[in-house]
Protein backbone atom coordinates (compact mmCIF):
# COMPACT_ATOMS: atom_id res chain seq x y z
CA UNK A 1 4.99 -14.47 42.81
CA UNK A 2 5.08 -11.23 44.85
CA UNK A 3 6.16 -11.35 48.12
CA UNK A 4 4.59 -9.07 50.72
CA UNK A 5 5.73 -8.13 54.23
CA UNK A 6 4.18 -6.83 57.22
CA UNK A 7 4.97 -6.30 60.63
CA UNK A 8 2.96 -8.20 63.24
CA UNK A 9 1.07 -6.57 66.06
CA UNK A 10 3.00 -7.28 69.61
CA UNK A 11 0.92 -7.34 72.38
CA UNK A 12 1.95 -7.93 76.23
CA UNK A 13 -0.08 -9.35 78.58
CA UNK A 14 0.52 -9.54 82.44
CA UNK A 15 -1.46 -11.31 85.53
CA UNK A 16 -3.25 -14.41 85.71
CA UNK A 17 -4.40 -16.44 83.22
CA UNK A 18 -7.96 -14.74 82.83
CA UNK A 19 -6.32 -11.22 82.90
CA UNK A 20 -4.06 -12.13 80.62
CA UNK A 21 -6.94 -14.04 78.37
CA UNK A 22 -9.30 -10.73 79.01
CA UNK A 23 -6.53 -8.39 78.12
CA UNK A 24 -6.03 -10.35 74.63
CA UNK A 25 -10.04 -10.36 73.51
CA UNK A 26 -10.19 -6.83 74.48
CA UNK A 27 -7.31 -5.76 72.34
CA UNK A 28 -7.73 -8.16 69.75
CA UNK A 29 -11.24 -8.03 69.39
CA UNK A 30 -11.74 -7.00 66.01
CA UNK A 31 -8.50 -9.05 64.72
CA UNK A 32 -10.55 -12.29 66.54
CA UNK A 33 -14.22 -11.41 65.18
CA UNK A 34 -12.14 -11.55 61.55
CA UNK A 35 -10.68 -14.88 62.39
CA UNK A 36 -13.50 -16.33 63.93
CA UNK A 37 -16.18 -15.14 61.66
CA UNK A 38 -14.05 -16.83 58.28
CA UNK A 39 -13.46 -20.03 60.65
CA UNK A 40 -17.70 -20.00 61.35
CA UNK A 41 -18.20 -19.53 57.88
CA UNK A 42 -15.76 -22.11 55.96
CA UNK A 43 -17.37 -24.84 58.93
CA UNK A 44 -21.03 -24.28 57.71
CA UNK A 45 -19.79 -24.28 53.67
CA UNK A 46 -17.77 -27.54 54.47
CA UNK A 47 -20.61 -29.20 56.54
CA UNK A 48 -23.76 -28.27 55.13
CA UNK A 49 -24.45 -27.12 59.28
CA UNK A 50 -24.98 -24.52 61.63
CA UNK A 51 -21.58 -24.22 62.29
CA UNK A 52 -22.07 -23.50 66.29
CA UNK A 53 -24.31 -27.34 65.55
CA UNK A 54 -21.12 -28.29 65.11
CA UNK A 55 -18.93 -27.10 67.33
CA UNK A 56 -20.94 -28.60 69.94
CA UNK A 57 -21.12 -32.08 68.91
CA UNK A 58 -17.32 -32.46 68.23
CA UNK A 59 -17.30 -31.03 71.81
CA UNK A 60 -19.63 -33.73 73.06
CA UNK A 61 -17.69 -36.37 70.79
CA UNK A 62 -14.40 -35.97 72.32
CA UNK A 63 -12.76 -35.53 75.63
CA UNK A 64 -10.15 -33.03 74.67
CA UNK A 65 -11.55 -30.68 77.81
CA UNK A 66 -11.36 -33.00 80.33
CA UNK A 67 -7.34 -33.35 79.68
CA UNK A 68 -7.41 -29.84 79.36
CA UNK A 69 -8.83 -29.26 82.66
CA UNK A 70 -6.50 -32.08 83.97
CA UNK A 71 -3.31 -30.97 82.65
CA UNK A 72 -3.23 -27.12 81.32
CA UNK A 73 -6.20 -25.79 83.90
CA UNK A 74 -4.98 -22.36 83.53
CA UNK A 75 -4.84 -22.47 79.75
CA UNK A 76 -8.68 -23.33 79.90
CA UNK A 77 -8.72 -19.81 82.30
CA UNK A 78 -7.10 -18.01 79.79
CA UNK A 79 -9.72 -18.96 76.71
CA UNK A 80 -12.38 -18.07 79.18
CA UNK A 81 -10.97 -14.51 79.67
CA UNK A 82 -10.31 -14.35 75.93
CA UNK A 83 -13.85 -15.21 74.88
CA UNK A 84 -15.58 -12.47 77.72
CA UNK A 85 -13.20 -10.30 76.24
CA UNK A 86 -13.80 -10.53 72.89
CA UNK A 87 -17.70 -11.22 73.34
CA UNK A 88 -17.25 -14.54 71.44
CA UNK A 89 -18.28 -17.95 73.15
CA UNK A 90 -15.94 -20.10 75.31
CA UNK A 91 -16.93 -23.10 73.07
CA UNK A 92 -16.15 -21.44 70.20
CA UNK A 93 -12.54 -19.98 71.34
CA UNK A 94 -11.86 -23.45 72.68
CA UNK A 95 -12.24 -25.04 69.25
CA UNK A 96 -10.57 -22.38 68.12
CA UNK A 97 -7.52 -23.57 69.98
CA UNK A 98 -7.75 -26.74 68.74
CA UNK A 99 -6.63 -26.45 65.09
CA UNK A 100 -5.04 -29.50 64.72
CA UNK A 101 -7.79 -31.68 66.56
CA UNK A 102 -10.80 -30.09 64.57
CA UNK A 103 -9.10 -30.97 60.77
CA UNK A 104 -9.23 -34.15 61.96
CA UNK A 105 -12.45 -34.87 63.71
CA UNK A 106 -13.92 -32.83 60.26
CA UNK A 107 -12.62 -35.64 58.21
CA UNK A 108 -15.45 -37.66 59.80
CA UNK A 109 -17.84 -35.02 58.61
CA UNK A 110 -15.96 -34.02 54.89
CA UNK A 111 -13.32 -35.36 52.86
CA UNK A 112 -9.90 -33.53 53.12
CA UNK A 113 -6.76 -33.90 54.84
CA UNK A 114 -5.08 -31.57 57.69
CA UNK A 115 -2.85 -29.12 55.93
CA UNK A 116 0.94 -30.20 56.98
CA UNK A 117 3.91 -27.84 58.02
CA UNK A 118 7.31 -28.18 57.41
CA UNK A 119 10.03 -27.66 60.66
CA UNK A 120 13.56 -27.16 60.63
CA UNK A 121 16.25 -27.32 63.29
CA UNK A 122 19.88 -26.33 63.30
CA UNK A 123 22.22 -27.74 66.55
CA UNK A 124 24.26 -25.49 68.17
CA UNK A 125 27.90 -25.73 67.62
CA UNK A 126 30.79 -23.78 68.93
CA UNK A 127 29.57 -20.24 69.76
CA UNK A 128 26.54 -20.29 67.45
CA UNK A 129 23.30 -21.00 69.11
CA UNK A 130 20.46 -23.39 68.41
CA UNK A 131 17.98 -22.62 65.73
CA UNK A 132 14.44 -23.64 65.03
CA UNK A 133 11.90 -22.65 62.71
CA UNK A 134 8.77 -23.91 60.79
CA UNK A 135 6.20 -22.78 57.78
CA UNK A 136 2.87 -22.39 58.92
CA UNK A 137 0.55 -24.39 56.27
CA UNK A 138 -2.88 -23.28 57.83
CA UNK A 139 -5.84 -22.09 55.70
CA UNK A 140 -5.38 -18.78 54.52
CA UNK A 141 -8.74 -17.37 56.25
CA UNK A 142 -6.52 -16.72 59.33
CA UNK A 143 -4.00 -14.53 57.08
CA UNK A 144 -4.25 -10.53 59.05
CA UNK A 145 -4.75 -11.68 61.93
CA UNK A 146 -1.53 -13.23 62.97
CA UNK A 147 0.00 -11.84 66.66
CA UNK A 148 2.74 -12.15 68.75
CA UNK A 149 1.41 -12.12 72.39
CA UNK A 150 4.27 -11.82 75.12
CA UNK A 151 2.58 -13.61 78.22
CA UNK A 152 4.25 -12.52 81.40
CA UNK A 153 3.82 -14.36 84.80
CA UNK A 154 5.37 -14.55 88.36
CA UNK A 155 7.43 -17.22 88.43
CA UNK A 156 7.42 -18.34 84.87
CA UNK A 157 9.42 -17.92 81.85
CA UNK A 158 7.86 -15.26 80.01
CA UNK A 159 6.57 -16.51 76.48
CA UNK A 160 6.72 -14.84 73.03
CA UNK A 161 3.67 -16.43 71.19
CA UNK A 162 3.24 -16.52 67.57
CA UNK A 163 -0.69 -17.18 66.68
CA UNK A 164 -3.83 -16.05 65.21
CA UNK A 165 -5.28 -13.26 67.25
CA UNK A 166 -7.68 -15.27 69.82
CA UNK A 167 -6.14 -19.13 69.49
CA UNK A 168 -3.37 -20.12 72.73
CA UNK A 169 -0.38 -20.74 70.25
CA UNK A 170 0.59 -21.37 67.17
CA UNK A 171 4.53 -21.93 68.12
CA UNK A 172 7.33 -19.96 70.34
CA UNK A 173 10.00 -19.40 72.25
CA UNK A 174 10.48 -18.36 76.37
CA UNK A 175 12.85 -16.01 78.23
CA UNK A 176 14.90 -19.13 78.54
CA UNK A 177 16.15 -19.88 75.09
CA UNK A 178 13.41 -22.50 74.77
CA UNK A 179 11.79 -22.40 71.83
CA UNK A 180 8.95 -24.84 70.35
CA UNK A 181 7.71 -25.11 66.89
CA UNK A 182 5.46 -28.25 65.38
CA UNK A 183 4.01 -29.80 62.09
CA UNK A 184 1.43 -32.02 61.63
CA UNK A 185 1.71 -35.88 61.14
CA UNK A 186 -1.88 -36.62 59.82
CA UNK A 187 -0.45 -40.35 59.59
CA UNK A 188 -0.14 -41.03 62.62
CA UNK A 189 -2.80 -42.83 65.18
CA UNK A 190 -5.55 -40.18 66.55
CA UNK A 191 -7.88 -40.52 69.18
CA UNK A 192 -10.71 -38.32 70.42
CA UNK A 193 -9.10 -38.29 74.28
CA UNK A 194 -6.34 -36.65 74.81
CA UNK A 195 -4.08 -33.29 75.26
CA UNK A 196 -4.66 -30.81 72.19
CA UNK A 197 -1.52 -29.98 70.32
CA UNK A 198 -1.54 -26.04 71.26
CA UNK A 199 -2.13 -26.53 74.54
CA UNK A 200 0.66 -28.92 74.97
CA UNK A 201 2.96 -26.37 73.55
CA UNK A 202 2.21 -23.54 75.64
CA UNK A 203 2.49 -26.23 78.59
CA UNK A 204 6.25 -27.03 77.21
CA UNK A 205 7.08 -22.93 76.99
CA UNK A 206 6.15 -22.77 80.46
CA UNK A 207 9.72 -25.00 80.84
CA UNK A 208 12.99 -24.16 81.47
CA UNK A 209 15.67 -26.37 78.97
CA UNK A 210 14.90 -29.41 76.85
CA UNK A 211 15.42 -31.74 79.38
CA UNK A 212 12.49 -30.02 81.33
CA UNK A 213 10.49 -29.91 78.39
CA UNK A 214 11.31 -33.26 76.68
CA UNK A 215 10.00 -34.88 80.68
CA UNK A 216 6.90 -33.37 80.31
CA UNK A 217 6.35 -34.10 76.64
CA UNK A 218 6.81 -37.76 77.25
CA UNK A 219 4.41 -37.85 80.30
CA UNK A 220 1.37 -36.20 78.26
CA UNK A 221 -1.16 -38.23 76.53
CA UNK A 222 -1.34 -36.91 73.16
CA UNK A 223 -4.48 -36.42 70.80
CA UNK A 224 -3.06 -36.56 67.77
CA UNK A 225 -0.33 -37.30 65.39
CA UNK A 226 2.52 -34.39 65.65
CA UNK A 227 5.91 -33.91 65.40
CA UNK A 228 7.68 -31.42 67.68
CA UNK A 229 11.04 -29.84 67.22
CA UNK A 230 11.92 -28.29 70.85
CA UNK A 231 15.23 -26.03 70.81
CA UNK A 232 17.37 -24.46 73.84
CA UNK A 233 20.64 -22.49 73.78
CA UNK A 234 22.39 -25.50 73.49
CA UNK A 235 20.45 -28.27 72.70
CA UNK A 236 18.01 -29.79 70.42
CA UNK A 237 15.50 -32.58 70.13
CA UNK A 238 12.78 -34.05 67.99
CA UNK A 239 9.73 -36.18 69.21
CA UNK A 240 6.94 -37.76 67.21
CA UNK A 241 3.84 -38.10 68.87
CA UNK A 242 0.57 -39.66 68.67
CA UNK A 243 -2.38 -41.25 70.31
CA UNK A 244 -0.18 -44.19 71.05
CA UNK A 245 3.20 -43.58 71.85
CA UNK A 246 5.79 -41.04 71.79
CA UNK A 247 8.78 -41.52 70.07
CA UNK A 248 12.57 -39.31 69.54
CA UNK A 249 14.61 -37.45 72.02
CA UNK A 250 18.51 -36.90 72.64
CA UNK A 251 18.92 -40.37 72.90
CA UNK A 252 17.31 -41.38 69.50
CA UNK A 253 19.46 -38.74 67.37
């Protein structure tokens, strides 16, 4: 199989959340109308629905805004300025951050199962620092338009993102050695309450060590089944999570 590389598009993004959501859907606009328009358009094949129909009933089915609101209020500023930016709807780009939790609310609508990553995680010994890493199984409409956004705020780590040009994360790593990457644990209990996986992540990146970010992991109240490998200079952890408990941490390893 032939292997191709390419270099991803960095883009840096400064202010408040809704700058910093504006300045991505300007600059990504074409990049998100790609992304979006495949998403629209494998929703509608896979439904048999307007796809827009159905954005707005899983939104009506499930409180995933209300604990975005509650916990990550500035996230839900930033997919505001990305979807005036980009001159796509906020419902739409708020799916749209919500990967995880729209494969499985779709299974109610369609057979399938949610495509599952793979994460790896190396502890740090002696001089050699902590390593994490993951695949990213997601559907291969969102290939081209994968970013790194650098998101830079007063008083706040500043975060390297890897995602698809217009979602809040996919995974990444802060100006504090903390670095966050997931997969997906379909097997696990779900519920149609809770806090979004991407959301949570960019919450933990907005931490300073594990021990920060393992705190605030714990005290969340999780959507879905996923597994999340969270890495500083020196230390490493692994959490399961679901709709019913949270399991792992230093003290379980």
């Amino acid at each position: 199989m032939a292997t191709e590389t390419v270099t991803l598009r960095v883009l840096h993004c400064s202010g408040t959340p809704s700058e910093r959501g504006r300045q991505q859907g300007e600059e990504l606009r074409p990049l998100i109308e790609q992304g979006v328009g495949r998403w629209l358009e494998s929703i509608g094949i896979r439904h048999g629905i307007d796809p827009d129909t159905y954005l707005a009933d899983f939104l009506q089915k499930t409180t995933y805004r209300t604990y975005v609101e509650r916990w990550t209020s500035e996230l839900l500023l930033e997919v505001h300025g990305i979807a005036d930016g980009s001159g796509q709807s906020f419902e739409r780009m708020l799916v749209y951050s919500m990967l995880d939790e729209e494969w499985r609310f779709s299974t109610t609508h369609a057979s399938g199962q949610a495509p599952g990553c793979t994460a790896v995680g190396v502890r740090a010994e002696g001089d050699r620092p902590t390593l994490i890493g993951q695949t990213m199984d997601i559907p291969a409409l969102h290939d081209g338009t994968q970013v790194v956004v650098i998101h830079e705020e007063q008083g706040a780590p500043t975060q390297a993102v890897l995602t698809a040009a217009g979602m809040i994360c996919l995974m990444g790593v802060n100006s504090a050695g903390l670095g966050v990457v997931v997969n997906n644990l379909s097997m696990l209990p779900s519920a149609r309450t809770g806090l979004p996986v991407t959301f949570i992540e960019r919450k933990l990146l907005d931490t300073f060590s594990v021990e920060e970010a393992s705190y605030g992991l714990r005290a969340m109240q999780h959507a879905i089944g996923q597994h999340y490998l969270i890495g500083d200079p020196v230390n490493l952890v692994s959490f399961e999570a679901d709709a019913a408990q949270v399991i792992g941490g230093a003290e379980d390893q």
